[in-house]
C-alpha atoms as a PDB file:
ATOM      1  CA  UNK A   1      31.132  43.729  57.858  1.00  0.00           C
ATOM      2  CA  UNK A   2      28.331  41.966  55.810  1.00  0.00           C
ATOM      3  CA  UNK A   3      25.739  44.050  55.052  1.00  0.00           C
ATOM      4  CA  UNK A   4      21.489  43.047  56.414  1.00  0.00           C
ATOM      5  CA  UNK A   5      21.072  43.216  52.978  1.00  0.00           C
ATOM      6  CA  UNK A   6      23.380  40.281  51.871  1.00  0.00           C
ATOM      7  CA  UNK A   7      21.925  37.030  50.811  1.00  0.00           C
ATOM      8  CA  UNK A   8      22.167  34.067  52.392  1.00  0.00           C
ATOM      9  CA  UNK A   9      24.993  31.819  51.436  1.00  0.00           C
ATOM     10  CA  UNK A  10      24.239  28.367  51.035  1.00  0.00           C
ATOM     11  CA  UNK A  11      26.345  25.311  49.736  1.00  0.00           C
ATOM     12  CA  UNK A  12      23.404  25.514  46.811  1.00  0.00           C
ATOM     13  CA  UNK A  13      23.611  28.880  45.959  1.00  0.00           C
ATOM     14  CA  UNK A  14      27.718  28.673  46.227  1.00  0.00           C
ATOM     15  CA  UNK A  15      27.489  25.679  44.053  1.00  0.00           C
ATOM     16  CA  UNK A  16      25.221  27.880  41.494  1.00  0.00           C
ATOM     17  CA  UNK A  17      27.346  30.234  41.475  1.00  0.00           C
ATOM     18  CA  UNK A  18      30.499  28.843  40.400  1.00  0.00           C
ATOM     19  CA  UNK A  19      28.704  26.592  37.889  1.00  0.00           C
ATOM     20  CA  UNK A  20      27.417  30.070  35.486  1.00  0.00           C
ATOM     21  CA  UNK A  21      30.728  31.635  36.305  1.00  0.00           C
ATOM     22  CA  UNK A  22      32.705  28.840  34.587  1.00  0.00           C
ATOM     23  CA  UNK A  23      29.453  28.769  32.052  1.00  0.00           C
ATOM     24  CA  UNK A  24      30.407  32.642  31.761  1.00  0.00           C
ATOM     25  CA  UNK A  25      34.158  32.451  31.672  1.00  0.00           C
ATOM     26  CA  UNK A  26      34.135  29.246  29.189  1.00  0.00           C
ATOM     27  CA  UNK A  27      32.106  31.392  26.494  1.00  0.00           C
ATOM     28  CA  UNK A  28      34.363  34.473  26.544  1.00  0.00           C
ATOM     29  CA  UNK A  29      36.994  32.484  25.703  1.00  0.00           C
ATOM     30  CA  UNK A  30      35.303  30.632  23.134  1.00  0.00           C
ATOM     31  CA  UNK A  31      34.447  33.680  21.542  1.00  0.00           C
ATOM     32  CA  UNK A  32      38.102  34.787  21.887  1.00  0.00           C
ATOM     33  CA  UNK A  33      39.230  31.887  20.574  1.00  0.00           C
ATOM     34  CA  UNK A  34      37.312  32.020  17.430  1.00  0.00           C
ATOM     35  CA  UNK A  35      37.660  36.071  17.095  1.00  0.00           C
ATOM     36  CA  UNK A  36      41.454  34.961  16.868  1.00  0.00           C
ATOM     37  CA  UNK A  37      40.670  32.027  14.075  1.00  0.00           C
ATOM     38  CA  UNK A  38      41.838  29.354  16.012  1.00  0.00           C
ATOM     39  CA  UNK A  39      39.783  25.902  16.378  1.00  0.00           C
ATOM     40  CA  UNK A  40      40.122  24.204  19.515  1.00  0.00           C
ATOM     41  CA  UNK A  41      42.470  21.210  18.221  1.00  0.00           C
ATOM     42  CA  UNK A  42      45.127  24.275  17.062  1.00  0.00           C
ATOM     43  CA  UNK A  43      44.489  25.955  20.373  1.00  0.00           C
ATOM     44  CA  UNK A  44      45.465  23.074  22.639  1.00  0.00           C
ATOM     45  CA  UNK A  45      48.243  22.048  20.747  1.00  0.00           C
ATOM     46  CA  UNK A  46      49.666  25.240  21.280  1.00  0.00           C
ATOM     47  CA  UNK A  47      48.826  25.212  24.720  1.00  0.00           C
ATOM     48  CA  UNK A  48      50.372  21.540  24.963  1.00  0.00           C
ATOM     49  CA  UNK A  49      46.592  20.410  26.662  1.00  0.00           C
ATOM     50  CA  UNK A  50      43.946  17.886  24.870  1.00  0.00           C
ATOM     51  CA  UNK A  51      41.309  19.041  22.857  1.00  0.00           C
ATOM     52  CA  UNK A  52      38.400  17.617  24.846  1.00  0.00           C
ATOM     53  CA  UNK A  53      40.409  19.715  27.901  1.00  0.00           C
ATOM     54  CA  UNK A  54      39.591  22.902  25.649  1.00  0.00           C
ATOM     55  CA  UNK A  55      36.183  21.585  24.843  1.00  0.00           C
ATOM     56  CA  UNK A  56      34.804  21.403  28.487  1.00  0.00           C
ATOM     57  CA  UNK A  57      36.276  24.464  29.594  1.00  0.00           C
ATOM     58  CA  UNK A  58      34.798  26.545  27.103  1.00  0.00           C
ATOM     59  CA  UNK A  59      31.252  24.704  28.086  1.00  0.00           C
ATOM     60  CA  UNK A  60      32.225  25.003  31.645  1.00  0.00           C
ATOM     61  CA  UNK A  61      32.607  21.245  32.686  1.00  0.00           C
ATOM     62  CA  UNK A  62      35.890  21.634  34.256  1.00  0.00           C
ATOM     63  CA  UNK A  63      37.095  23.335  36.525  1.00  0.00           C
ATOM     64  CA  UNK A  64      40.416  25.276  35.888  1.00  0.00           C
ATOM     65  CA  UNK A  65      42.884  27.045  37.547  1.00  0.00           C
ATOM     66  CA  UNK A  66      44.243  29.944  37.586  1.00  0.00           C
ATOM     67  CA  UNK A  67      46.974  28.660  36.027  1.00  0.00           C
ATOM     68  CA  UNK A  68      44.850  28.019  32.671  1.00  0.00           C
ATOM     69  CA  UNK A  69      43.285  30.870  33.041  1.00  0.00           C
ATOM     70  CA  UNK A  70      46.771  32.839  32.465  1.00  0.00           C
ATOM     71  CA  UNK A  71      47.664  30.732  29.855  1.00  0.00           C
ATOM     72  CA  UNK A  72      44.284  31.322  28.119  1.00  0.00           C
ATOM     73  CA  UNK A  73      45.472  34.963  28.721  1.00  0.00           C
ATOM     74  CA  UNK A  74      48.799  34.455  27.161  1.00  0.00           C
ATOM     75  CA  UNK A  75      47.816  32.563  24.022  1.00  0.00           C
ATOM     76  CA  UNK A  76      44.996  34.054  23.052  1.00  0.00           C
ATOM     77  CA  UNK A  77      46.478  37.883  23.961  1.00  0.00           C
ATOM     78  CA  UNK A  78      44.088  38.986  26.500  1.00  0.00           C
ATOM     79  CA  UNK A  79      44.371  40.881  29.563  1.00  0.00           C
ATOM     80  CA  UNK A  80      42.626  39.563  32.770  1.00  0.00           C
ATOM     81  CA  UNK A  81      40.830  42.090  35.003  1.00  0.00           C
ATOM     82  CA  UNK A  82      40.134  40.826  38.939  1.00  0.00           C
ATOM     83  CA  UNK A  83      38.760  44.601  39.711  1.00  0.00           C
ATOM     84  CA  UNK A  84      36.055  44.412  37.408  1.00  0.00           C
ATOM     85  CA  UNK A  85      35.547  40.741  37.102  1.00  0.00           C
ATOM     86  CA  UNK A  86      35.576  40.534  33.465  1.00  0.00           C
ATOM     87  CA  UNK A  87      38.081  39.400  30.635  1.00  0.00           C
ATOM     88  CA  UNK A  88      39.069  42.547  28.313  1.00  0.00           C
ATOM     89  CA  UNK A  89      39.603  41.630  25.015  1.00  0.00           C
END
């Protein structure tokens, strides 16, 4: 059931939405990344992905997978939380 309350979802606002998400998501790991000392040429060789890949994640340009997302996860040691929609260091 959708509350009265809800907003209205529109293409725009979905659109919005996923753009400061990946914004949001792309600095955390940034800031993981560099907590753990890594630049972002040693970080995607180890991942076995390009650099610029790397590069427009962390400034949210592209959009990634879930799939990168673990692997993010796994490299840089980091659990992923889906109940609380936040990366835990």
């Amino acid at each position: 059931m959708i509350s009265k309350n809800a907003k209205e979802v529109t293409s725009e606002n979905v659109e919005n939405y996923l753009h400061d998400s990946r914004i949001r998501i792309g600095e955390e790991i940034r800031n993981i990344r560099e907590e753990k000392g890594y630049s972002q040429g040693q970080l995607a060789d180890i991942m076995k992905v390009s650099r610029t890949t790397i590069s427009k994640i962390e400034n949210g340009k592209f959009n990634f997978s879930i799939d990168y997302l673990s692997k993010f996860s796994l490299f840089l040691d980091f659990n992923i939380s889906i109940s609380t929609i936040n990366i835990i260091k």
